[in-house]
N, C-alpha and C. Protein backbone atom coordinates (compact mmCIF):
# COMPACT_ATOMS: atom_id res chain seq x y z
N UNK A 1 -42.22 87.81 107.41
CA UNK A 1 -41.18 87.58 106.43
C UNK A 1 -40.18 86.55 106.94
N UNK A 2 -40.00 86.62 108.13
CA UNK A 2 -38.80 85.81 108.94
C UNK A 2 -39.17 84.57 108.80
N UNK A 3 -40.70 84.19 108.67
CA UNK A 3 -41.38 83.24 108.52
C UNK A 3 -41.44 82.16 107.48
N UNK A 4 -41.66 83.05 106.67
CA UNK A 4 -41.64 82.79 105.55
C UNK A 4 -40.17 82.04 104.87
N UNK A 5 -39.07 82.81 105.23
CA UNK A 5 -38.09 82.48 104.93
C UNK A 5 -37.56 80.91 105.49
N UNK A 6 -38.00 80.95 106.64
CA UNK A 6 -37.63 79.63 107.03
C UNK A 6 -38.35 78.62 106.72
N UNK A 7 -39.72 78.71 105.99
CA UNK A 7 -40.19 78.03 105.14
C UNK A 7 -39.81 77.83 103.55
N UNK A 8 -39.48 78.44 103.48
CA UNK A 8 -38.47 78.01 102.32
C UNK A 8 -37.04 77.31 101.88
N UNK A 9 -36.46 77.81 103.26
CA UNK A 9 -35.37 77.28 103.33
C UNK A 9 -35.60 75.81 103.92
N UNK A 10 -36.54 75.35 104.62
CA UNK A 10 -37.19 74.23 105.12
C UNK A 10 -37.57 73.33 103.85
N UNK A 11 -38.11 73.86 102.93
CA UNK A 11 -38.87 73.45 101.51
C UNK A 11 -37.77 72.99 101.21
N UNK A 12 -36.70 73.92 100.42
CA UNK A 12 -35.75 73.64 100.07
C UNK A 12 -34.93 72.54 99.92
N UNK A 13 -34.40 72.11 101.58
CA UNK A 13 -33.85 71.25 102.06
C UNK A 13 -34.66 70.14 101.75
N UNK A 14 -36.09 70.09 102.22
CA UNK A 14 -36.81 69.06 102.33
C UNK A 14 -36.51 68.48 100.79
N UNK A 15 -36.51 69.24 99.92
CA UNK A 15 -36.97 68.86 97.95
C UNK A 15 -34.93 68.26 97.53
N UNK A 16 -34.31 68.94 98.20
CA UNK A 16 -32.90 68.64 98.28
C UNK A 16 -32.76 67.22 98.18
N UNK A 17 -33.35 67.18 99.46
CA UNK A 17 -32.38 65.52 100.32
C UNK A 17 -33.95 64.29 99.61
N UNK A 18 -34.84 64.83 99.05
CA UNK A 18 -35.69 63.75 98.51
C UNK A 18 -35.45 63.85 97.07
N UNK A 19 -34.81 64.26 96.49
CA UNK A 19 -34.73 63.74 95.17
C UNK A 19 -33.60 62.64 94.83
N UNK A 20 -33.12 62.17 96.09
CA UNK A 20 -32.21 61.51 95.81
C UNK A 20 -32.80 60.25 96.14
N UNK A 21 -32.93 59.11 96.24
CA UNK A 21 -33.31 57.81 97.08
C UNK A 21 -32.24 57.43 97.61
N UNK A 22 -32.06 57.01 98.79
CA UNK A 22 -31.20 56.70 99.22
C UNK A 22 -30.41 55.20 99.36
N UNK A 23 -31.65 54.46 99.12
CA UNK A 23 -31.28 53.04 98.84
C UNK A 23 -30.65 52.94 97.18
N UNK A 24 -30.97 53.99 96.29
CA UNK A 24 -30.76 53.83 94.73
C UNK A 24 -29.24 54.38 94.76
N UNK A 25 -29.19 54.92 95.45
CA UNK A 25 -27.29 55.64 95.39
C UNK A 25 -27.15 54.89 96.14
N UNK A 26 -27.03 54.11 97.62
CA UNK A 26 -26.32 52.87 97.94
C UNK A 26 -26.02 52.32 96.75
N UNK A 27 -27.01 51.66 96.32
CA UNK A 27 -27.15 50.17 95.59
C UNK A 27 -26.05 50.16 94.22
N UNK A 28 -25.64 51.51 93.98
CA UNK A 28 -25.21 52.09 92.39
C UNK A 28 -24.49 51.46 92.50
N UNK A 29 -23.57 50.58 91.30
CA UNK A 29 -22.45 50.44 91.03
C UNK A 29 -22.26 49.06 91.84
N UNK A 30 -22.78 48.32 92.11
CA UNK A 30 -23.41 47.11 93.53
C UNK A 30 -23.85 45.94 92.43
N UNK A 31 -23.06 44.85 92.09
CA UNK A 31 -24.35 43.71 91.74
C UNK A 31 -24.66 43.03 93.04
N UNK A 32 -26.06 43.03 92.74
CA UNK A 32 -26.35 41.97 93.80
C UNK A 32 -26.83 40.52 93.24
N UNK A 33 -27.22 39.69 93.91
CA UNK A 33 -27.37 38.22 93.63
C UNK A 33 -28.51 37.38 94.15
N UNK A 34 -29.29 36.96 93.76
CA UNK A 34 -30.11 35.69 94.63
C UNK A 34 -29.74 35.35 95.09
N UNK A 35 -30.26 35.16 96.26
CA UNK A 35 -29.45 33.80 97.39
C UNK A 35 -29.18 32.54 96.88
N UNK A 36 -30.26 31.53 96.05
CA UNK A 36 -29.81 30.64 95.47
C UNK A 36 -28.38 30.87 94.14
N UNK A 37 -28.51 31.81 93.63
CA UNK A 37 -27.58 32.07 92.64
C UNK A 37 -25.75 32.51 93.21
N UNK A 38 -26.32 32.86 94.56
CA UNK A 38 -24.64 33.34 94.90
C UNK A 38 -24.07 32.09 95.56
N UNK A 39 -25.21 30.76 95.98
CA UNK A 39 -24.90 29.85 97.16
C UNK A 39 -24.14 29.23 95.49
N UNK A 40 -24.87 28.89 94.29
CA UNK A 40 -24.44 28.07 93.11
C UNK A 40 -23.10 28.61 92.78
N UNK A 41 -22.73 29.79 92.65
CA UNK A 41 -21.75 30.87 92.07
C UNK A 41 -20.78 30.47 93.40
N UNK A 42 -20.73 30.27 94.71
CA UNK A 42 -19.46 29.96 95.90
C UNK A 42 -19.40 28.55 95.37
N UNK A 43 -20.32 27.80 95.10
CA UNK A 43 -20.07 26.40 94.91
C UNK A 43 -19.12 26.11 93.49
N UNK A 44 -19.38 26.68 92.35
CA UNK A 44 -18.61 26.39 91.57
C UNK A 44 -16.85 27.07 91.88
N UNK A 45 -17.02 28.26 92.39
CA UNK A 45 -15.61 28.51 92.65
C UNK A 45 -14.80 27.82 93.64
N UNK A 46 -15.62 26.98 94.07
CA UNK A 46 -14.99 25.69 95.41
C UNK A 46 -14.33 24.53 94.43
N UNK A 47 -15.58 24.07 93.51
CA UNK A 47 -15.05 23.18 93.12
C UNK A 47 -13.52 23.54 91.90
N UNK A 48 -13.94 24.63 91.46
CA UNK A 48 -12.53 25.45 90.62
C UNK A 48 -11.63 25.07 91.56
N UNK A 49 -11.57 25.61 92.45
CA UNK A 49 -10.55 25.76 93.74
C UNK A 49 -9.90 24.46 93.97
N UNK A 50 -10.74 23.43 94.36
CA UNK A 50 -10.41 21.72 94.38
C UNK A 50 -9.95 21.20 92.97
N UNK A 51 -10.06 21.46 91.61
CA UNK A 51 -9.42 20.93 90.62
C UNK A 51 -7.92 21.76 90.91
N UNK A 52 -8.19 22.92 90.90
CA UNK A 52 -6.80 23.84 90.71
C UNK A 52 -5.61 22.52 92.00
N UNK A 53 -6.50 22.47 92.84
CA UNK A 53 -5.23 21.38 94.01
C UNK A 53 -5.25 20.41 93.07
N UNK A 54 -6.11 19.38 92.84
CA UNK A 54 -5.93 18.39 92.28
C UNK A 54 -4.81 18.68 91.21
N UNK A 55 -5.24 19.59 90.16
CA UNK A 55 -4.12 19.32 89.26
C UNK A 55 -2.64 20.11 89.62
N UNK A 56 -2.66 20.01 90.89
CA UNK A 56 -1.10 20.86 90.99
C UNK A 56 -0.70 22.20 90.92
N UNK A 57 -1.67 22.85 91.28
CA UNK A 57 -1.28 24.70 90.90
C UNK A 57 -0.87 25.00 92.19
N UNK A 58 -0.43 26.69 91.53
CA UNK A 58 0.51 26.75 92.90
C UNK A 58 -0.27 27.05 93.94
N UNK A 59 0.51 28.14 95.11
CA UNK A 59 0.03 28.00 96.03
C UNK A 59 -0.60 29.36 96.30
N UNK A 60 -0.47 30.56 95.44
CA UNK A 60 -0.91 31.76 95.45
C UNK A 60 -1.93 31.64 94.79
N UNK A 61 -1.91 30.91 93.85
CA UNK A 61 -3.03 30.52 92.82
C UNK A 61 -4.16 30.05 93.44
N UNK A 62 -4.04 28.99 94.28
CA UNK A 62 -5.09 28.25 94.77
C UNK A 62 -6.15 29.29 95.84
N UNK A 63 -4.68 30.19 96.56
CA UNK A 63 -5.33 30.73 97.78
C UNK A 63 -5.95 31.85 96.86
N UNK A 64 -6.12 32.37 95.88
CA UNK A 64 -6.74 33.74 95.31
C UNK A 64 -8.32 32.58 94.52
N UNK A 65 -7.93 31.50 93.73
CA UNK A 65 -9.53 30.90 93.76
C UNK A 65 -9.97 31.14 95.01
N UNK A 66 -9.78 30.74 95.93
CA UNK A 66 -10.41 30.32 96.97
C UNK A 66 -11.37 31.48 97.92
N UNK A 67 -10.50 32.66 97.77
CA UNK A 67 -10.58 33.81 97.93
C UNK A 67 -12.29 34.60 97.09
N UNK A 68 -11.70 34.03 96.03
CA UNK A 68 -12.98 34.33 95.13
C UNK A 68 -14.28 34.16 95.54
N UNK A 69 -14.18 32.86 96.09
CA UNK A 69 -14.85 31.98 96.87
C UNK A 69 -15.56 32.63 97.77
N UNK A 70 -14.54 32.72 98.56
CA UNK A 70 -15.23 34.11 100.02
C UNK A 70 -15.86 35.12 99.83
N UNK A 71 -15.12 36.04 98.29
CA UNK A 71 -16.26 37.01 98.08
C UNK A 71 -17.36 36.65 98.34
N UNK A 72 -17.55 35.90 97.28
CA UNK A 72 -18.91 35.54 96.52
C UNK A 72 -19.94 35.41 97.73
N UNK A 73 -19.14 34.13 98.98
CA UNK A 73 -20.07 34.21 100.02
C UNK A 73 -20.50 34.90 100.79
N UNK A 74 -19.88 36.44 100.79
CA UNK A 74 -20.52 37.83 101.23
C UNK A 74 -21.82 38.02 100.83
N UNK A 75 -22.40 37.61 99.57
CA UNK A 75 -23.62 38.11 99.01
C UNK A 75 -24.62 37.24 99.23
N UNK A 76 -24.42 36.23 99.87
CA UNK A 76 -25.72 35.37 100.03
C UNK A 76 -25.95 35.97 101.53
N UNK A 77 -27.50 36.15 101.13
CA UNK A 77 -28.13 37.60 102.39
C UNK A 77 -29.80 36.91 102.16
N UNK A 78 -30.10 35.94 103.41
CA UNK A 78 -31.72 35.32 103.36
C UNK A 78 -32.03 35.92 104.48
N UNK A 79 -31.80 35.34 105.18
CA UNK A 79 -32.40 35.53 106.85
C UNK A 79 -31.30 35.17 107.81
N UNK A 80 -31.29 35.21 109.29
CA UNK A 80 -30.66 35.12 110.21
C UNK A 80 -29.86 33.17 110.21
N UNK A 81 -30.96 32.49 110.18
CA UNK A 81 -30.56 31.28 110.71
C UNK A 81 -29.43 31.07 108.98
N UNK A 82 -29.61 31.42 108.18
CA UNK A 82 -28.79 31.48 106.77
C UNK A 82 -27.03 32.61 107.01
N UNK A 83 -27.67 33.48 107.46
CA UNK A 83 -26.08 34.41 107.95
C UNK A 83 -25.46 33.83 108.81
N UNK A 84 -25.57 32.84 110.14
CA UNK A 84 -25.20 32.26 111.16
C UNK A 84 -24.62 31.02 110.38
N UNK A 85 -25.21 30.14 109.16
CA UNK A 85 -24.51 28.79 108.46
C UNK A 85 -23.15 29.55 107.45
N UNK A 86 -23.34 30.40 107.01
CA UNK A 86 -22.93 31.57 106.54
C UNK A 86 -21.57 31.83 106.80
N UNK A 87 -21.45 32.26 108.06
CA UNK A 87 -20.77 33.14 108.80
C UNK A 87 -19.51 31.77 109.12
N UNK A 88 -20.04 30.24 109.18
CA UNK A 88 -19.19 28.84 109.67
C UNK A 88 -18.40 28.58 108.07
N UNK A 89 -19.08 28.92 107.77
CA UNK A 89 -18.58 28.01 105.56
C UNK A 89 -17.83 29.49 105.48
N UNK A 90 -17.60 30.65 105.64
CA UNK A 90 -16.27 31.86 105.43
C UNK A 90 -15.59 31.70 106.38
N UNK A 91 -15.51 30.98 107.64
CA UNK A 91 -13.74 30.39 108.48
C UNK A 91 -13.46 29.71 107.88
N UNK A 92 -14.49 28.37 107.39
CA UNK A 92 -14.10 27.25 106.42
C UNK A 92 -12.89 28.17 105.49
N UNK A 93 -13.72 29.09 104.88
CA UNK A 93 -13.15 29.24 103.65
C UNK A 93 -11.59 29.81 103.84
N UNK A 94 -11.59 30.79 105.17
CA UNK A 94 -10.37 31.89 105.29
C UNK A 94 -9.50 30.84 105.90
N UNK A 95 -9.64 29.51 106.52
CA UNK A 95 -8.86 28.72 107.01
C UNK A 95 -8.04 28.08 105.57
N UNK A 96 -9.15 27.75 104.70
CA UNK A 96 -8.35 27.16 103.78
C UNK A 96 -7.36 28.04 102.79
N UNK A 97 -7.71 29.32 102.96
CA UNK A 97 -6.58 30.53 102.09
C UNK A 97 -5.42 30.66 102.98
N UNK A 98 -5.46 30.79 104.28
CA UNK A 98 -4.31 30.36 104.79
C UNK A 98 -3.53 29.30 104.68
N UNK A 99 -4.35 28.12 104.61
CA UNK A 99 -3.43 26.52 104.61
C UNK A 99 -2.81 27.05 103.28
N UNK A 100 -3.67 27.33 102.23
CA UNK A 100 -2.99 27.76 100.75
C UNK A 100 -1.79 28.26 100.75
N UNK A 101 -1.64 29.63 101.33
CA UNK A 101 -0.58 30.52 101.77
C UNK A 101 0.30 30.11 102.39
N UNK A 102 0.40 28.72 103.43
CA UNK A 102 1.20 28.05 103.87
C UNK A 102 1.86 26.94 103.23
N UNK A 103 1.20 26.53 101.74
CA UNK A 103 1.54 25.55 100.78
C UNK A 103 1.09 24.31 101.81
N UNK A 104 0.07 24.38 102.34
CA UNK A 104 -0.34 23.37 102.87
C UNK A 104 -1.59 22.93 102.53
N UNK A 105 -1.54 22.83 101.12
CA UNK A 105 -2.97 22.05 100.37
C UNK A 105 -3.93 21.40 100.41
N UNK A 106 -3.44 20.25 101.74
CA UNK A 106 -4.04 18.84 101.61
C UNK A 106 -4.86 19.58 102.95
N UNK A 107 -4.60 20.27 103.58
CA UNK A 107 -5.28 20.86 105.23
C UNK A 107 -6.61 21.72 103.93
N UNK A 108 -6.02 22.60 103.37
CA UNK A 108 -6.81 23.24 102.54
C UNK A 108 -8.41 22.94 101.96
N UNK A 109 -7.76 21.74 101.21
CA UNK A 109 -8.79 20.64 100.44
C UNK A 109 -9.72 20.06 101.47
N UNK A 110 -8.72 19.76 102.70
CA UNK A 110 -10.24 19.25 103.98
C UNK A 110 -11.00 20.40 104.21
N UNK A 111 -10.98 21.59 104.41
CA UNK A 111 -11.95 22.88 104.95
C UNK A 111 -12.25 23.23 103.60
N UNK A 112 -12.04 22.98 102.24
CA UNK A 112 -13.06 22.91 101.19
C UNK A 112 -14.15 22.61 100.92
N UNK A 113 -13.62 20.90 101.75
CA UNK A 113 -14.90 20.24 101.65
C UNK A 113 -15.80 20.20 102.30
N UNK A 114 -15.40 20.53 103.92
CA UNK A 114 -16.04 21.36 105.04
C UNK A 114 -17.16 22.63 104.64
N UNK A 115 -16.81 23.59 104.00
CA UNK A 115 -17.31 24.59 103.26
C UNK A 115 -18.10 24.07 102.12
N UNK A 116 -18.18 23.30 101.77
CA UNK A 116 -18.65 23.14 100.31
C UNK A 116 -20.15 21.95 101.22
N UNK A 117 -19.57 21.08 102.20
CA UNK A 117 -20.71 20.96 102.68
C UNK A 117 -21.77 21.90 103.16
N UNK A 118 -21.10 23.40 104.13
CA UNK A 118 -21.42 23.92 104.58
C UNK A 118 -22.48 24.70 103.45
N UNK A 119 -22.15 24.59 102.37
CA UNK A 119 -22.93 25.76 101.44
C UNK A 119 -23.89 25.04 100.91
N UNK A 120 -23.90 23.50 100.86
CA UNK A 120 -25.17 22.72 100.50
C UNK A 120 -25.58 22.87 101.00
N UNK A 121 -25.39 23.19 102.68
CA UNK A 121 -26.68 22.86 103.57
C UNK A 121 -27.59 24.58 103.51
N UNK A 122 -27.02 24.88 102.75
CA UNK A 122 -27.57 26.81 103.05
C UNK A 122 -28.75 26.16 102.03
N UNK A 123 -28.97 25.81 101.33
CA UNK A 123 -29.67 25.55 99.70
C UNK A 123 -30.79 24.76 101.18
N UNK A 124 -31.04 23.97 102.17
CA UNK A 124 -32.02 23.51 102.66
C UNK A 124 -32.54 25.14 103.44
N UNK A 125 -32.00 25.69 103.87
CA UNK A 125 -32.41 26.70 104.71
C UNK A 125 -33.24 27.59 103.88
N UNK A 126 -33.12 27.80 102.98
CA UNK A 126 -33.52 28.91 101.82
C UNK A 126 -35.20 28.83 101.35
């Protein structure tokens, strides 16, 4: 009987913890993105980011595009030598939300373009 019981309670558990998937409850509530689609999606919010300077916006403004920016480049996820180009184009990016935050635009707009190179070159790696 003692036996038994702990086979059940074994069952139990086992039927418990597998009806769930565990990658499907991660993922809930999660968009994810193509790599080509999130590298296109950082690129347009760069160039948002560079009109917003060009035409004179402020300086909270610019640094929250820019910001956007950085999300976005969280989700591009290929391979190693892609997370490492990756990992150079989000200082790009956090350098230029600071220059923002400092109302220092024109420093900004250079590590834009720094970054915005940096994210073309992800599109060869891919």
């Amino acid at each position: 009987m003692k036996i038994l019981k702990s086979a059940v309670i074994a069952f139990s558990l086992a039927a418990a913890m597998g009806s769930f998937s565990t990658a499907a409850v991660a993922e809930a509530g999660r968009t994810t993105y193509k790599p080509l689609d999130a590298i296109n999606m950082v690129l347009e919010r760069i160039a948002t980011a560079e009109t917003a300077i060009n035409n004179g916006a402020e300086d909270a403004e610019v640094a929250s595009l820019i910001k956007k920016a950085a999300d976005i480049s969280e989700e591009i996820n290929a391979n190693d030598k892609v997370a490492r180009e990756n990992s150079k184009v989000r200082q790009h990016l956090k350098a230029a939300i600071t220059s923002a935050k400092a109302a220092n635009l024109q420093e900004s707009k250079e590590h834009l373009a720094k970054a915005k190179a940096g994210v073309e070159g992800l599109k060869k790696l891919l």
